[in-house]
N, C-alpha and C. Protein backbone atom coordinates (compact mmCIF):
# COMPACT_ATOMS: atom_id res chain seq x y z
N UNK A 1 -17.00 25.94 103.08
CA UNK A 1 -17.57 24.75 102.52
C UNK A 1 -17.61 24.86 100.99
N UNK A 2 -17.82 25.86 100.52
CA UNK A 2 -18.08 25.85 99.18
C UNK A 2 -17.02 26.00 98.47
N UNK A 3 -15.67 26.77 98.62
CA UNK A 3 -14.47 26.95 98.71
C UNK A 3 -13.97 25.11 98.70
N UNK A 4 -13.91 24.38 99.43
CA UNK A 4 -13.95 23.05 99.79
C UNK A 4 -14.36 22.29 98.37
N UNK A 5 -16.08 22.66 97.89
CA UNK A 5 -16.30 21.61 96.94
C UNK A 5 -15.95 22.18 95.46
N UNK A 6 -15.31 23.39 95.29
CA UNK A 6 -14.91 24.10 94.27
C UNK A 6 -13.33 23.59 93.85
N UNK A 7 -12.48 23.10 95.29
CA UNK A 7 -11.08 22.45 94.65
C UNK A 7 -11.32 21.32 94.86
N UNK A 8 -12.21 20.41 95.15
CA UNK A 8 -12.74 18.79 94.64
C UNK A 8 -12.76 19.07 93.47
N UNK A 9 -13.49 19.55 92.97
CA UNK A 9 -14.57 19.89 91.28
C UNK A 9 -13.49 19.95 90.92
N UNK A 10 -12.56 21.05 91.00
CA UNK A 10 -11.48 21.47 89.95
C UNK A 10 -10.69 20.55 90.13
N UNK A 11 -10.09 19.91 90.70
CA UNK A 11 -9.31 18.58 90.81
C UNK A 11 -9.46 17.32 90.25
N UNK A 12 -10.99 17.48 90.34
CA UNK A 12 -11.58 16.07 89.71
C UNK A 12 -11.43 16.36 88.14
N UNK A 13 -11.91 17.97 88.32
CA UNK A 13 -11.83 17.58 86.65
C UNK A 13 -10.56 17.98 85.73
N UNK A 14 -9.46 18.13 86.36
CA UNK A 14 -8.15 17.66 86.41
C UNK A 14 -7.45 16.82 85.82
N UNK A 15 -8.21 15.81 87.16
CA UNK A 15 -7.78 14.70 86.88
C UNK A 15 -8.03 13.39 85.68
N UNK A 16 -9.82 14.47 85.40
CA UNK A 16 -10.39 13.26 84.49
C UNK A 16 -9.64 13.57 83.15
N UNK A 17 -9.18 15.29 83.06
CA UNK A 17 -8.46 15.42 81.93
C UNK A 17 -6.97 14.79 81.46
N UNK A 18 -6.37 14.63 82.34
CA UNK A 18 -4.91 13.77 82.33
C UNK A 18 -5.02 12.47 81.87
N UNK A 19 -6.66 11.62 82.70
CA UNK A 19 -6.84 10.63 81.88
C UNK A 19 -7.65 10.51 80.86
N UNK A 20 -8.22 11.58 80.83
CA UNK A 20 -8.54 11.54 79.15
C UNK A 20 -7.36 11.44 77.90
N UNK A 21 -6.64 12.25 78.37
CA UNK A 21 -5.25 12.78 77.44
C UNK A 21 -4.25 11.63 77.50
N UNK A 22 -4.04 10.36 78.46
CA UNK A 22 -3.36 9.14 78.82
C UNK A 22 -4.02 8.03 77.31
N UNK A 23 -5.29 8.17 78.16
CA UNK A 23 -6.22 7.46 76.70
C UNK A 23 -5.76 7.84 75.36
N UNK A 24 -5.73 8.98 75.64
CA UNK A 24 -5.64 9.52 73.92
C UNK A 24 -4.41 9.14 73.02
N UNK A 25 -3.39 9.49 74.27
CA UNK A 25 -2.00 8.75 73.61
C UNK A 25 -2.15 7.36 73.41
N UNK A 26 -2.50 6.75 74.65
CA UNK A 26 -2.52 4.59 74.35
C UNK A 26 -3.27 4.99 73.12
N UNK A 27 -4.15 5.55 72.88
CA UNK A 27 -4.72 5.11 71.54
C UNK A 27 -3.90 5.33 69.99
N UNK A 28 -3.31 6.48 70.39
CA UNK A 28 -2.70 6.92 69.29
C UNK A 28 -1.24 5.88 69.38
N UNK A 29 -0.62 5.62 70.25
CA UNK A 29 0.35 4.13 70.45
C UNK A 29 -0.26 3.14 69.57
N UNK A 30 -1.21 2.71 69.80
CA UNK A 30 -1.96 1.41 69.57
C UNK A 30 -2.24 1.76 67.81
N UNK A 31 -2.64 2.54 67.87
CA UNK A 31 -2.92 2.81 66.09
C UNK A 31 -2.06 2.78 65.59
N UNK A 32 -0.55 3.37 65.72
CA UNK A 32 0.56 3.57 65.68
C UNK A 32 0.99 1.91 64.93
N UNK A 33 1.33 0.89 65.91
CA UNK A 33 1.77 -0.18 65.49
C UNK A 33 1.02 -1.29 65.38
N UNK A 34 -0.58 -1.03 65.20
CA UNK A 34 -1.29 -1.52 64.49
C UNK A 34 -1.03 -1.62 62.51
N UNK A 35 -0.89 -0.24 62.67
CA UNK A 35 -0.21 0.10 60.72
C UNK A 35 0.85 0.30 60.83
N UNK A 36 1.98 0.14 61.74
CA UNK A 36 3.27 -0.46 61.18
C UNK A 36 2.96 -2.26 60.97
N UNK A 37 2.56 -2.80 62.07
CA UNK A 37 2.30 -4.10 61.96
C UNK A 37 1.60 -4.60 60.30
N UNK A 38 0.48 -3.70 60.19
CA UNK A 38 0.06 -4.10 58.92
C UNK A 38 0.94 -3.52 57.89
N UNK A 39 1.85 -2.67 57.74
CA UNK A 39 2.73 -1.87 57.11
C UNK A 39 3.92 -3.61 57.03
N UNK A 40 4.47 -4.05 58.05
CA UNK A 40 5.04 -4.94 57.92
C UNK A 40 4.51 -6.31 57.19
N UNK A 41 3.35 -6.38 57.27
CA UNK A 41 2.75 -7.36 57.14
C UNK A 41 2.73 -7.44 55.65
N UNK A 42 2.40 -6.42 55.01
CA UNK A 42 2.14 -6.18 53.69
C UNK A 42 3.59 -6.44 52.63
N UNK A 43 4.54 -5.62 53.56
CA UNK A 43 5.85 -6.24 53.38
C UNK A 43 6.45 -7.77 52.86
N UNK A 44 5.61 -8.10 54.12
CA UNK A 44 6.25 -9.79 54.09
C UNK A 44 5.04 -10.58 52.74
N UNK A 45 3.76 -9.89 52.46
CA UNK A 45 2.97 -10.71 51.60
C UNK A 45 3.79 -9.99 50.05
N UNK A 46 4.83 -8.64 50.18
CA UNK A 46 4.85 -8.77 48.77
C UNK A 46 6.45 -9.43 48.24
N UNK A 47 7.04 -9.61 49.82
CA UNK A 47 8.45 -10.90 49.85
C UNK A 47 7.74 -12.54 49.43
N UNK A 48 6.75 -12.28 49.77
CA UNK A 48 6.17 -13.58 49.19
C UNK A 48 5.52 -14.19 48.06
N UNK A 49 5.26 -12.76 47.37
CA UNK A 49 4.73 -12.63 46.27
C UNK A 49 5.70 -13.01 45.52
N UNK A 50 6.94 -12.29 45.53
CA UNK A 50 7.99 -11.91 44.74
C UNK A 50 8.77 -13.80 44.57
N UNK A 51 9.00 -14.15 45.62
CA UNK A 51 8.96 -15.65 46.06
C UNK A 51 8.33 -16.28 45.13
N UNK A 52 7.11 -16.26 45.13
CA UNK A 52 6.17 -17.02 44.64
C UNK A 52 6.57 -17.08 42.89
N UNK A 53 6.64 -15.66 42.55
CA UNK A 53 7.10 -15.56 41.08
C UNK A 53 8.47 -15.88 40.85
N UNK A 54 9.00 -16.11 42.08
CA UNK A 54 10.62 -17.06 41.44
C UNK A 54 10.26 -18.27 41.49
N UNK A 55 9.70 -18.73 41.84
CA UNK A 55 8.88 -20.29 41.61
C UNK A 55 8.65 -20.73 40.44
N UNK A 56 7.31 -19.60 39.79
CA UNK A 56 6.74 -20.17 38.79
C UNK A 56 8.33 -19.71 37.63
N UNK A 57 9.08 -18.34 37.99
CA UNK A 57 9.88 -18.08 36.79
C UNK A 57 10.80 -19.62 36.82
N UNK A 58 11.08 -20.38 38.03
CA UNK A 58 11.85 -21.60 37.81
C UNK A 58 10.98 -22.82 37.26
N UNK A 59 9.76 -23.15 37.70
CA UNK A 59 8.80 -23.69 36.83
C UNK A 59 9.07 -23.32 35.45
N UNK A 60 8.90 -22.36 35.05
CA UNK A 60 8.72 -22.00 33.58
C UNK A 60 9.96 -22.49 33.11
N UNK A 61 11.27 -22.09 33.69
CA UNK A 61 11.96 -22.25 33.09
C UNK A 61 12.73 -24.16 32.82
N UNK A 62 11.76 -24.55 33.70
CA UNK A 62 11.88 -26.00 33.60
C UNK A 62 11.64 -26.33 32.79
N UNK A 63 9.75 -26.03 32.69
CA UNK A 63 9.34 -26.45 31.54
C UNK A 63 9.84 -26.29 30.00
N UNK A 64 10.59 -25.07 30.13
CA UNK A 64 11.26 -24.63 28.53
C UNK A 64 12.53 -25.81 28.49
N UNK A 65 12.93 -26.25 29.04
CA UNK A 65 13.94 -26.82 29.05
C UNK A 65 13.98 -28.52 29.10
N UNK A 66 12.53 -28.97 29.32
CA UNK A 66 12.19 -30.05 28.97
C UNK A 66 11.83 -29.76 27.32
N UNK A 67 10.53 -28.75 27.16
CA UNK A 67 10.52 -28.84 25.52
C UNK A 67 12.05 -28.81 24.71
N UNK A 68 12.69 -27.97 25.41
CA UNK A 68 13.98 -27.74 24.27
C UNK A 68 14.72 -29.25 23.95
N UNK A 69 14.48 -29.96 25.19
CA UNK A 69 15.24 -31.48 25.33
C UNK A 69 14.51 -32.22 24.34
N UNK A 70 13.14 -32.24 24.36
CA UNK A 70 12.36 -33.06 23.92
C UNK A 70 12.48 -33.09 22.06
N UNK A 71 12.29 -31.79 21.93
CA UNK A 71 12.62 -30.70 20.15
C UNK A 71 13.83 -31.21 19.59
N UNK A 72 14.79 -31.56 20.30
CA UNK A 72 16.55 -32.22 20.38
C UNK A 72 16.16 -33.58 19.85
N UNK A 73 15.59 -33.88 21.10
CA UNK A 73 15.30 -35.20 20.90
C UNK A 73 14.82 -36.10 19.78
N UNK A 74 13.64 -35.31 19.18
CA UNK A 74 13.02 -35.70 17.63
C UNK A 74 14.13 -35.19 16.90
N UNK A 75 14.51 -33.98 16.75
CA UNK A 75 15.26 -34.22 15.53
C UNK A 75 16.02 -34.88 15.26
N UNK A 76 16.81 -35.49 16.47
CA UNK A 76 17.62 -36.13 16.25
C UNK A 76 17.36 -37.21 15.87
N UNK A 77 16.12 -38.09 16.32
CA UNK A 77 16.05 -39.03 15.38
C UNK A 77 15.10 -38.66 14.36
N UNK A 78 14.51 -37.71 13.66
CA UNK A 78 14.07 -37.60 12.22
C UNK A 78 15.85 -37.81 11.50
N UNK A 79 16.59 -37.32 12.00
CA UNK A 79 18.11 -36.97 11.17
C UNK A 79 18.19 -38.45 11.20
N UNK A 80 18.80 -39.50 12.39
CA UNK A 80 18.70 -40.70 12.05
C UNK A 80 18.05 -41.43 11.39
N UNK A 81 17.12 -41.15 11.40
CA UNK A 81 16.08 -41.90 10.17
C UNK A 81 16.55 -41.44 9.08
N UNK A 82 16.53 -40.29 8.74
CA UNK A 82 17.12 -39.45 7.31
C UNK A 82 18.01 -40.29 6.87
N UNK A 83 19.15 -40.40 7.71
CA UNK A 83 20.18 -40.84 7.20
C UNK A 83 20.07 -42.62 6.97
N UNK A 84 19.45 -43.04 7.49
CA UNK A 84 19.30 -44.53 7.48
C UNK A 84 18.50 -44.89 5.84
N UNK A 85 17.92 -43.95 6.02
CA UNK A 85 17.09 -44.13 4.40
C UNK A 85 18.06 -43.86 2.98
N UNK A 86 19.16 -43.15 3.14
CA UNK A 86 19.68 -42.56 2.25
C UNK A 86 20.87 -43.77 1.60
């Protein structure tokens, strides 16, 4: 009998160790591509970043290119006037 509840015991606690050690891996899985996921994620916010600053660099460069039109624009008629006066 006692022989009997000595390879229960040892079996059981066996068994609880395999699923302890099952757990341990899903967990370490799960952490795993939790921070690749955020590893990716971070990725895609600094593709978007980068995005974002080709935006404003095309903004900007709009805007320079309206002033430059605009700077054209007056002189050209201060010069017409110039010349109309002369």
């Amino acid at each position: 009998m006692m022989m009997l509840t000595s390879c229960v015991l040892a079996s059981s606690f066996s068994v609880f160790a395999q699923d302890a050690a099952k757990q341990d891996s899903s967990q370490k899985e799960e952490t795993k591509q939790n921070e690749t996921k955020q590893d990716s994620m971070g990725k895609d916010e600094m593709k978007q970043d980068s995005m974002g600053n080709d935006s404003m660099k095309h903004d900007q460069m709009t805007e320079d290119k309206k002033q430059k039109r605009a700077h054209k624009a007056r002189s050209r008629a201060r010069r017409t006037q110039w010349a109309k006066t002369r």
